[in-house]
N, C-alpha and C. Protein backbone atom coordinates (compact mmCIF):
# COMPACT_ATOMS: atom_id res chain seq x y z
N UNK A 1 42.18 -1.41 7.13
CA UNK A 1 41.35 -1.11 5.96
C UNK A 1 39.90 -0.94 6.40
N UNK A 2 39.09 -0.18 5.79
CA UNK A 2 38.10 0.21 6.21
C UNK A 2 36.82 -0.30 5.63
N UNK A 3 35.89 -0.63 6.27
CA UNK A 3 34.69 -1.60 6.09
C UNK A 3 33.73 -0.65 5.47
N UNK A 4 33.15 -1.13 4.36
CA UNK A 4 32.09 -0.08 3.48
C UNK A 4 30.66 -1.07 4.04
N UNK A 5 29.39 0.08 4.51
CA UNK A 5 28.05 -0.32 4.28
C UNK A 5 27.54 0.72 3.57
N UNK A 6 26.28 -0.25 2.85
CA UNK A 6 25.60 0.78 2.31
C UNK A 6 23.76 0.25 2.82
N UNK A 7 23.01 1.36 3.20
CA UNK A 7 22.41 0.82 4.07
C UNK A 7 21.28 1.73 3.11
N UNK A 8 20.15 0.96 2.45
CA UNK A 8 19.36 1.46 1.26
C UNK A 8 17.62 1.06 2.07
N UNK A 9 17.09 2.31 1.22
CA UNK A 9 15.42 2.35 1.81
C UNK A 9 14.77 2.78 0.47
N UNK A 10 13.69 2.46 0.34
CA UNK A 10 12.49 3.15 -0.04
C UNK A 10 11.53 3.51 0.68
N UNK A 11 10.92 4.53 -0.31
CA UNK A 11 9.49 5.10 0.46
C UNK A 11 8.42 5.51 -0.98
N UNK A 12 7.26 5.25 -0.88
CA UNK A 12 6.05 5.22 -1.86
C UNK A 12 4.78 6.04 -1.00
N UNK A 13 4.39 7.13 -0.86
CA UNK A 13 2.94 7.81 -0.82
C UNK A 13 1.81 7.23 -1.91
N UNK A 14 1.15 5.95 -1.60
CA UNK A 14 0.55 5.68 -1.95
C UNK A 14 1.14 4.33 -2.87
N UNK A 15 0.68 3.47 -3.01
CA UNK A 15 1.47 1.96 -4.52
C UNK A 15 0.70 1.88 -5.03
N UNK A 16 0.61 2.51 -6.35
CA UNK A 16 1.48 3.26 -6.54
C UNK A 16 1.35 5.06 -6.18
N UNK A 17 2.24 5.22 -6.51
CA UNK A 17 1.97 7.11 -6.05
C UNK A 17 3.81 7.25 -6.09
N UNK A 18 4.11 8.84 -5.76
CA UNK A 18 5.20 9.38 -5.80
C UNK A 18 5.98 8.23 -4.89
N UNK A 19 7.32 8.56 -5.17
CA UNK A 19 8.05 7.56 -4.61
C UNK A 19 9.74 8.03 -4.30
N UNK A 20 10.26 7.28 -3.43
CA UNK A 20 11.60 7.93 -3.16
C UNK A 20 13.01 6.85 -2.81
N UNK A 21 13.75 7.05 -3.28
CA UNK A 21 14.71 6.12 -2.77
C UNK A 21 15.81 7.18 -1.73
N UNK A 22 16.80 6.11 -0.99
CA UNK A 22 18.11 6.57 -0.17
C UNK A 22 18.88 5.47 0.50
N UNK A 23 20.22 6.03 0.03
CA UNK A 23 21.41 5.15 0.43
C UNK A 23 21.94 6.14 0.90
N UNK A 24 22.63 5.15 2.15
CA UNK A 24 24.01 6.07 3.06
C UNK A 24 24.55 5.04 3.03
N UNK A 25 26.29 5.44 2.48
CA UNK A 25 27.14 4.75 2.29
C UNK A 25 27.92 5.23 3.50
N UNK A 26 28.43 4.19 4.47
CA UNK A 26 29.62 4.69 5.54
C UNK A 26 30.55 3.78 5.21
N UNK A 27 31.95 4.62 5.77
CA UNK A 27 33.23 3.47 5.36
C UNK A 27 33.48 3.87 7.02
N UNK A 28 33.68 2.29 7.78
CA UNK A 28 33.91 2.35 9.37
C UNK A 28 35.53 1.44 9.11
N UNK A 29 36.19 2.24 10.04
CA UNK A 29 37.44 1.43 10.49
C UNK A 29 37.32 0.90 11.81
N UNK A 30 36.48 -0.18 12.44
CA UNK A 30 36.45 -0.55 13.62
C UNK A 30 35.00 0.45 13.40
N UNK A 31 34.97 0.78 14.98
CA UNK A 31 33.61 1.82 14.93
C UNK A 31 33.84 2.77 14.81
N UNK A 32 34.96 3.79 14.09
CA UNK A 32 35.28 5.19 13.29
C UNK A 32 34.47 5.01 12.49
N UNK A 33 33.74 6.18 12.22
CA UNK A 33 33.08 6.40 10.53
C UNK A 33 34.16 7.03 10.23
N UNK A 34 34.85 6.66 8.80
CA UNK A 34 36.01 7.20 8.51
C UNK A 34 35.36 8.01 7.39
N UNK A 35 34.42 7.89 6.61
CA UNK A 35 33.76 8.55 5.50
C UNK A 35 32.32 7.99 4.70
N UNK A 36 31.09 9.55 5.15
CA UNK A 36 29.83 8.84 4.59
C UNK A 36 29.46 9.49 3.23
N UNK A 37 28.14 8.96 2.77
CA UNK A 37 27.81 9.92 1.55
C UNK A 37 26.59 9.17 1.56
N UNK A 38 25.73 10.71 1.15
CA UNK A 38 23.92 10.12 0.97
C UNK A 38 23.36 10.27 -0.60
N UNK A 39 23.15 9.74 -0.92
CA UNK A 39 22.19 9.12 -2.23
C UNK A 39 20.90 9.20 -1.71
N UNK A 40 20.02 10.41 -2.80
CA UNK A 40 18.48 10.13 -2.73
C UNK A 40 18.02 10.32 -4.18
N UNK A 41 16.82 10.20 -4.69
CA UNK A 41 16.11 10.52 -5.50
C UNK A 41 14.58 9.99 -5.58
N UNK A 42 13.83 10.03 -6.70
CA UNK A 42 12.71 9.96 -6.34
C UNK A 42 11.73 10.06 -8.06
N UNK A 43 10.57 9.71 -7.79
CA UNK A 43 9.91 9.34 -8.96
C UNK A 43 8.79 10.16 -8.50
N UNK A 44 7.72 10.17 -10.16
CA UNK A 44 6.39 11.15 -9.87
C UNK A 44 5.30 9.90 -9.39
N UNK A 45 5.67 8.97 -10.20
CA UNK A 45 4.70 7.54 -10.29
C UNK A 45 5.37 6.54 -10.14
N UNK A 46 5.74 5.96 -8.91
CA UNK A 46 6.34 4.44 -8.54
C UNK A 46 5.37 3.51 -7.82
N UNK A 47 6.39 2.58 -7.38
CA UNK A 47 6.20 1.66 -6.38
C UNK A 47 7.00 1.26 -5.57
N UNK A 48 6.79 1.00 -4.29
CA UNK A 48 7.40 0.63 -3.01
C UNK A 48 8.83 -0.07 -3.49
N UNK A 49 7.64 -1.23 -4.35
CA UNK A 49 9.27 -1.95 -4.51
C UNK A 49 10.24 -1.63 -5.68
N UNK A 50 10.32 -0.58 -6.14
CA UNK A 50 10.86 -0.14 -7.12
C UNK A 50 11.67 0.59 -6.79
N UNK A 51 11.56 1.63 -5.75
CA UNK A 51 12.24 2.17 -5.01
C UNK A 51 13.34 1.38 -4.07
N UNK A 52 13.06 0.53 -3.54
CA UNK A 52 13.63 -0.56 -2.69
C UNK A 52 14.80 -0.73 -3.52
N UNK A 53 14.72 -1.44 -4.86
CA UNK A 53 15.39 -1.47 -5.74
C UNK A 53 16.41 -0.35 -6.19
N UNK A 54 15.48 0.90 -6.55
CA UNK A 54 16.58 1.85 -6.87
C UNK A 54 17.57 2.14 -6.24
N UNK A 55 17.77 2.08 -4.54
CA UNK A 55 18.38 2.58 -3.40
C UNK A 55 19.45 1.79 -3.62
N UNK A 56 19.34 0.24 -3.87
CA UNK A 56 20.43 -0.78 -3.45
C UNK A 56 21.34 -0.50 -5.23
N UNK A 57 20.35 -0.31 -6.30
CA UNK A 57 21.06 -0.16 -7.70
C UNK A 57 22.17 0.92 -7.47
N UNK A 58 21.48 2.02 -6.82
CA UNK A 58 22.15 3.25 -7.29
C UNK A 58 23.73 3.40 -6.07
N UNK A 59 23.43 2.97 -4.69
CA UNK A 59 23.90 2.51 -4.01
C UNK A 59 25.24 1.78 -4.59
N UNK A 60 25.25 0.76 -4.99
CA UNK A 60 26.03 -0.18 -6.17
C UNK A 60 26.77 0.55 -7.46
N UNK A 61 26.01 1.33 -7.70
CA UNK A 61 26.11 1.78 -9.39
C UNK A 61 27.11 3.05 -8.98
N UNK A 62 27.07 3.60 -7.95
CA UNK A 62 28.22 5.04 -7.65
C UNK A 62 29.21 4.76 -7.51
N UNK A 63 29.43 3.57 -6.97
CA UNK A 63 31.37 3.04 -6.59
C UNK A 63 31.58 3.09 -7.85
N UNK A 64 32.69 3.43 -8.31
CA UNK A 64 33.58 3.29 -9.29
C UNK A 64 34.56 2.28 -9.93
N UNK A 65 34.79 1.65 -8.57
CA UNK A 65 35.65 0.48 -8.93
C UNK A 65 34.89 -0.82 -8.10
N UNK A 66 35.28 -1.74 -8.65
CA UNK A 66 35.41 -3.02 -7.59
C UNK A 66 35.27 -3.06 -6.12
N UNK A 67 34.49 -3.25 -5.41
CA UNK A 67 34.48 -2.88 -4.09
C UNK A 67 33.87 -4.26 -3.10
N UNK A 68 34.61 -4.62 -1.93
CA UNK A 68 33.71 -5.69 -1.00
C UNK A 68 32.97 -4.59 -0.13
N UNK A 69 31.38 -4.81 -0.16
CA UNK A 69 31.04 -4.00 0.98
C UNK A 69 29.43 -4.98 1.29
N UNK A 70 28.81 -4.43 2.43
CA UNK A 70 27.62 -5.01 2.88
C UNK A 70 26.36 -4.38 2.74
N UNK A 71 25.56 -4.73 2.00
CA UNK A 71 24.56 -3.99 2.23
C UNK A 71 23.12 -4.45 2.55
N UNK A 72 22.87 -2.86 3.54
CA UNK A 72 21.88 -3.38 4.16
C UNK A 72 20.60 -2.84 4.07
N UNK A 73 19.26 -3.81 3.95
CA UNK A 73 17.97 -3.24 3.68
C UNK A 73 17.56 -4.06 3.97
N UNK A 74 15.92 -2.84 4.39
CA UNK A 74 14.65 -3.74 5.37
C UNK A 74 13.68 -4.12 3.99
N UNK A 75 14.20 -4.60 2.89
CA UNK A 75 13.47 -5.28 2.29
C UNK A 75 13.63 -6.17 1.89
N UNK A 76 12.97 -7.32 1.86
CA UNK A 76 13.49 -8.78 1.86
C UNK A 76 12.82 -9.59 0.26
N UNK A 77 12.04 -8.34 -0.27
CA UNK A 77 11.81 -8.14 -1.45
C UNK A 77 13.24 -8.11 -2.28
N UNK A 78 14.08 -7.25 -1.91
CA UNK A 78 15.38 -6.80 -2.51
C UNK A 78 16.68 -7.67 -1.99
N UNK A 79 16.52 -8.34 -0.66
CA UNK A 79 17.20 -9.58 -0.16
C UNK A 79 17.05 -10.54 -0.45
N UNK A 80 15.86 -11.45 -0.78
CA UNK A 80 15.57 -12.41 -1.39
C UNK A 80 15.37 -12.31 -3.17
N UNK A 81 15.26 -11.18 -3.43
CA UNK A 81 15.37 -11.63 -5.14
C UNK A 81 16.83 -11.70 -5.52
N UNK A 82 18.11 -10.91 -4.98
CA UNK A 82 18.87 -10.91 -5.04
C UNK A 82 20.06 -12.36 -4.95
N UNK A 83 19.63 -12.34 -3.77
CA UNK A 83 20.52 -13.98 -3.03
C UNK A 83 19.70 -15.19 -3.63
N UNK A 84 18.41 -14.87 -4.00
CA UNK A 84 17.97 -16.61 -3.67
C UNK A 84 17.35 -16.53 -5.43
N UNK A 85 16.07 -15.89 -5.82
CA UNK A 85 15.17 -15.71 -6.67
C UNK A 85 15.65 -15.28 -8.05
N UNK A 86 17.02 -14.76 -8.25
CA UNK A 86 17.53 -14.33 -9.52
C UNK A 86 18.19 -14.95 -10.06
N UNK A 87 18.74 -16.34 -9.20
CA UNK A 87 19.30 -17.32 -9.93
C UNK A 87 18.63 -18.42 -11.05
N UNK A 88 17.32 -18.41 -10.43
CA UNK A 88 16.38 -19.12 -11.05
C UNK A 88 15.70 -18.60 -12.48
N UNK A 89 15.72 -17.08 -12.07
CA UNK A 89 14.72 -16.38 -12.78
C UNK A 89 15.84 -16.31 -14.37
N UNK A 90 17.35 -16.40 -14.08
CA UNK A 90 18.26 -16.63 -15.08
C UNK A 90 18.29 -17.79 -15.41
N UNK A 91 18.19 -19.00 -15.44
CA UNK A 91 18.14 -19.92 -15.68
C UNK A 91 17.45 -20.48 -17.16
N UNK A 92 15.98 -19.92 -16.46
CA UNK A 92 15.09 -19.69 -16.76
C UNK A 92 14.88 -18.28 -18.43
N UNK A 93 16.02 -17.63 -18.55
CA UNK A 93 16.04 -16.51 -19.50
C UNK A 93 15.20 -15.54 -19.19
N UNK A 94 15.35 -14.85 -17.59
CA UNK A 94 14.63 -14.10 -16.74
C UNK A 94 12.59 -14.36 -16.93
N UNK A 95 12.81 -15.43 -16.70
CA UNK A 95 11.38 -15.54 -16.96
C UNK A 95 11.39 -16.84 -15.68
N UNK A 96 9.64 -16.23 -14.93
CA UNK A 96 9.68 -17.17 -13.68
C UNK A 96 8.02 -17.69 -13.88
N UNK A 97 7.91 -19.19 -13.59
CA UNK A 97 6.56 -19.84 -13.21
C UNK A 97 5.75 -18.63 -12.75
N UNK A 98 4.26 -18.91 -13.37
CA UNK A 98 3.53 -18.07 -13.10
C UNK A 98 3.62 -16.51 -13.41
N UNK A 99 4.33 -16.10 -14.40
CA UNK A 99 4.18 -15.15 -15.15
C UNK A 99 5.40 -14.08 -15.10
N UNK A 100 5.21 -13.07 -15.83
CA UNK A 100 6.53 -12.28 -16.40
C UNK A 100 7.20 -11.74 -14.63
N UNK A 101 8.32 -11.65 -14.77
CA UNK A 101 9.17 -11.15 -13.50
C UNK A 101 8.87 -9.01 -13.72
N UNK A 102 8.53 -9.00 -12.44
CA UNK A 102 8.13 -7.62 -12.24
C UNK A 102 9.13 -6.84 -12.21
N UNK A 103 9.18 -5.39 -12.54
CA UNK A 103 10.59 -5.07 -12.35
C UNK A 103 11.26 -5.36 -13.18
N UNK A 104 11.25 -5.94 -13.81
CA UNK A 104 12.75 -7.01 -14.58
C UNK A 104 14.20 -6.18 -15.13
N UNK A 105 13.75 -5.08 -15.70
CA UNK A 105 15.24 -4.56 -15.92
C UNK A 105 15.54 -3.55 -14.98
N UNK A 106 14.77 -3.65 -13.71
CA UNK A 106 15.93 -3.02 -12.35
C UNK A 106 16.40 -4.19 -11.65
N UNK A 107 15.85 -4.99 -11.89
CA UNK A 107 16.70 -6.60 -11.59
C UNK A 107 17.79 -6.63 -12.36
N UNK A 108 17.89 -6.93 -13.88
CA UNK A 108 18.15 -6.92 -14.58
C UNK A 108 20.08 -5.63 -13.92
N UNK A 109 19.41 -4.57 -14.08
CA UNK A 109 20.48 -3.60 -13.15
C UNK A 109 21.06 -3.62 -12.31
N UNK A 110 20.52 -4.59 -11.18
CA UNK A 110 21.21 -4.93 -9.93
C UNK A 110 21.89 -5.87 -10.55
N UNK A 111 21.26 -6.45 -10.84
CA UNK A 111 22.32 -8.28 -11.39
C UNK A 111 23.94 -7.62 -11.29
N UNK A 112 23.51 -6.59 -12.50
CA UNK A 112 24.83 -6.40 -13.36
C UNK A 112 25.63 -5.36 -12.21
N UNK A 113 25.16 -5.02 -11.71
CA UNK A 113 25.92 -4.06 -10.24
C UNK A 113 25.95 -4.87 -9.29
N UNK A 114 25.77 -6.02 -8.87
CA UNK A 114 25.93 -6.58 -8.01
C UNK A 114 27.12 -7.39 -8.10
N UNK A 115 27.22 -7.94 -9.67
CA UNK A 115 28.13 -8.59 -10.18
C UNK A 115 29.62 -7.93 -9.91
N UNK A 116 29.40 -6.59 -10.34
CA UNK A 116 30.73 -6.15 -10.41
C UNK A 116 31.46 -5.58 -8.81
N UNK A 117 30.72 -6.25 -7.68
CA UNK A 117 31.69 -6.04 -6.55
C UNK A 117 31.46 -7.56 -5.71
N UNK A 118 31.53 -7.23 -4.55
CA UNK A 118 31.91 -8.57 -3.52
C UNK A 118 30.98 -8.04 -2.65
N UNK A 119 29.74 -8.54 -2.69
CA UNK A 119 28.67 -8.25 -1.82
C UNK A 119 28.16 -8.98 -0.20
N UNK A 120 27.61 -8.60 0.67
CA UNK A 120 27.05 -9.24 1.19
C UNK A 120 26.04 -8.61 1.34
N UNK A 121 24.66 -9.55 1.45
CA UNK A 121 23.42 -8.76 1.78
C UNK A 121 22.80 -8.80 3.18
N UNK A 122 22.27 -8.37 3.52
CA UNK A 122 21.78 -7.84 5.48
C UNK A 122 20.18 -7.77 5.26
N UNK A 123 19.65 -8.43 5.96
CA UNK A 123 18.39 -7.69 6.17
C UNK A 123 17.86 -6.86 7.54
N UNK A 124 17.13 -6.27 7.71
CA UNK A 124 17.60 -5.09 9.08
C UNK A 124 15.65 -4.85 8.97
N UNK A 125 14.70 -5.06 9.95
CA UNK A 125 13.50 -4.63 10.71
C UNK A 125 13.67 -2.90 10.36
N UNK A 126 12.83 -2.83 9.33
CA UNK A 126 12.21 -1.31 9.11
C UNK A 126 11.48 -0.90 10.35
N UNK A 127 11.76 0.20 10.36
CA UNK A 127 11.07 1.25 11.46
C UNK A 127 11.31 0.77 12.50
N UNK A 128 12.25 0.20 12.81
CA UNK A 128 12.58 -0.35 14.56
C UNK A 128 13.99 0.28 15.00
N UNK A 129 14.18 1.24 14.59
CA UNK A 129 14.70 2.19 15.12
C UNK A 129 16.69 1.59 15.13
N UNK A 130 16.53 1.13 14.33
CA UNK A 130 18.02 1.35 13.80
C UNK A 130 19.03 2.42 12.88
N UNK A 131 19.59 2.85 13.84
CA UNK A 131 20.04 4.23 13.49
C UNK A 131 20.34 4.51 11.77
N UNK A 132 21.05 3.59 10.79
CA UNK A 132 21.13 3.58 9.66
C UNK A 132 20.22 3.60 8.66
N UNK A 133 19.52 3.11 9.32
CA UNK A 133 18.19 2.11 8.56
C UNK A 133 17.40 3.56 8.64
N UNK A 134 17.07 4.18 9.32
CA UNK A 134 16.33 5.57 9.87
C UNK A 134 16.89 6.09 8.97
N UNK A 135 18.26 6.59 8.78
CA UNK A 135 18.29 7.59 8.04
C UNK A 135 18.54 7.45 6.47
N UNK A 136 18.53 6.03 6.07
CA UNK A 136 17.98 5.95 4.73
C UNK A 136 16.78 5.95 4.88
N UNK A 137 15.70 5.91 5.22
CA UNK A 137 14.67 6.00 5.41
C UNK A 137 14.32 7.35 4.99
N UNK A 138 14.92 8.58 5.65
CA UNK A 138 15.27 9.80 5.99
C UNK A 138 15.37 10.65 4.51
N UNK A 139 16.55 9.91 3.86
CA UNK A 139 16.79 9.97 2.77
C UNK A 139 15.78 9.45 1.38
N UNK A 140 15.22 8.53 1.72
CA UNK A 140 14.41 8.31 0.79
C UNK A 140 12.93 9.06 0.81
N UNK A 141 12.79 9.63 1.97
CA UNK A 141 11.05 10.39 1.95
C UNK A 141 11.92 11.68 0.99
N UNK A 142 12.83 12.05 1.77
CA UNK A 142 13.19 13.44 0.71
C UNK A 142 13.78 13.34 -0.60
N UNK A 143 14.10 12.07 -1.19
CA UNK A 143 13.61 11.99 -2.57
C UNK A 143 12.63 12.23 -2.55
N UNK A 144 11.60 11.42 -2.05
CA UNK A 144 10.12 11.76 -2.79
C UNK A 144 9.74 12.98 -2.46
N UNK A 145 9.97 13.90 -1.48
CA UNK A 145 9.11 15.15 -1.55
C UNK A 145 8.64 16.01 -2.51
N UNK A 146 9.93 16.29 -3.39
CA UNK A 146 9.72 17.18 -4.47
C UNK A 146 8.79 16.34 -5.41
N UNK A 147 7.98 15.26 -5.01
CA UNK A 147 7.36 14.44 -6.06
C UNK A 147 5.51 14.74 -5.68
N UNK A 148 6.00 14.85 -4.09
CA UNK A 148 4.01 14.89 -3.50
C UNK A 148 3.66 16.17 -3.76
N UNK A 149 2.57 15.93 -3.70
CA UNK A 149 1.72 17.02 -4.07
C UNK A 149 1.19 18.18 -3.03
């Protein structure tokens, strides 16, 4: 059976300014890529971490069914609100010490896409030249292109 990653980036010209997300989903059997697919898009007016967000939502939000897979991103913004910071922030009735939760209904979105598979989360050193990580990277500037000016 074949191992699903989905390996998610953002990119922002400027925070805020145009902005871009990208996921590459690979399914590996051992080290076969048995089957990939790229996810991009992109905003006129974002932020870094919004994008970060969109990559891993949308990433999540395309499977169709139930799925165990891993995913991986160099943001620890999107690793740590996920695993550690959203448990609290529910607890709580999405509301955290020291003022309103940023983002909140693309949190709010992941929650509910995160919920519906068997996750693990990865964190992975942006721009250090990890081949996956690059080309969501890759993927997320060309969301944003059609956005810069």
């Amino acid at each position: 059976m074949a191992a699903l990653f989905a390996y998610t980036d953002g990119a922002c010209s400027g925070n805020p300014g145009p902005g871009g997300w990208g996921a590459l989903l690979i399914a590996r059997d051992g080290d076969t890529v048995v089957k990939e697919r790229e996810l991009k898009g992109g905003e006129p007016q974002t932020t870094n971490n919004r994008m970060e967000l969109l990559a891993a939502i949308n990433a999540l939000e395309t499977l169709s069914k139930s799925t165990k897979l891993t995913v991986v991103t160099d943001s620890s913004y999107v690793k740590d609100g996920i695993t550690k910071w959203i448990h609290g922030w529910k607890k709580k009735g999405w509301k955290k010490s020291g003022g309103p939760i940023k983002n909140l209904e693309l949190w709010q979105r992941l929650d509910a896409a995160n919920a519906r598979h068997d996750v693990t989360w990865e964190w992975v050193k942006g721009h250090a030249g990890h081949p996956e990580n690059e080309r969501a990277d890759a993927l997320a500037r060309a969301g944003m292109a059609p956005f810069k000016k």
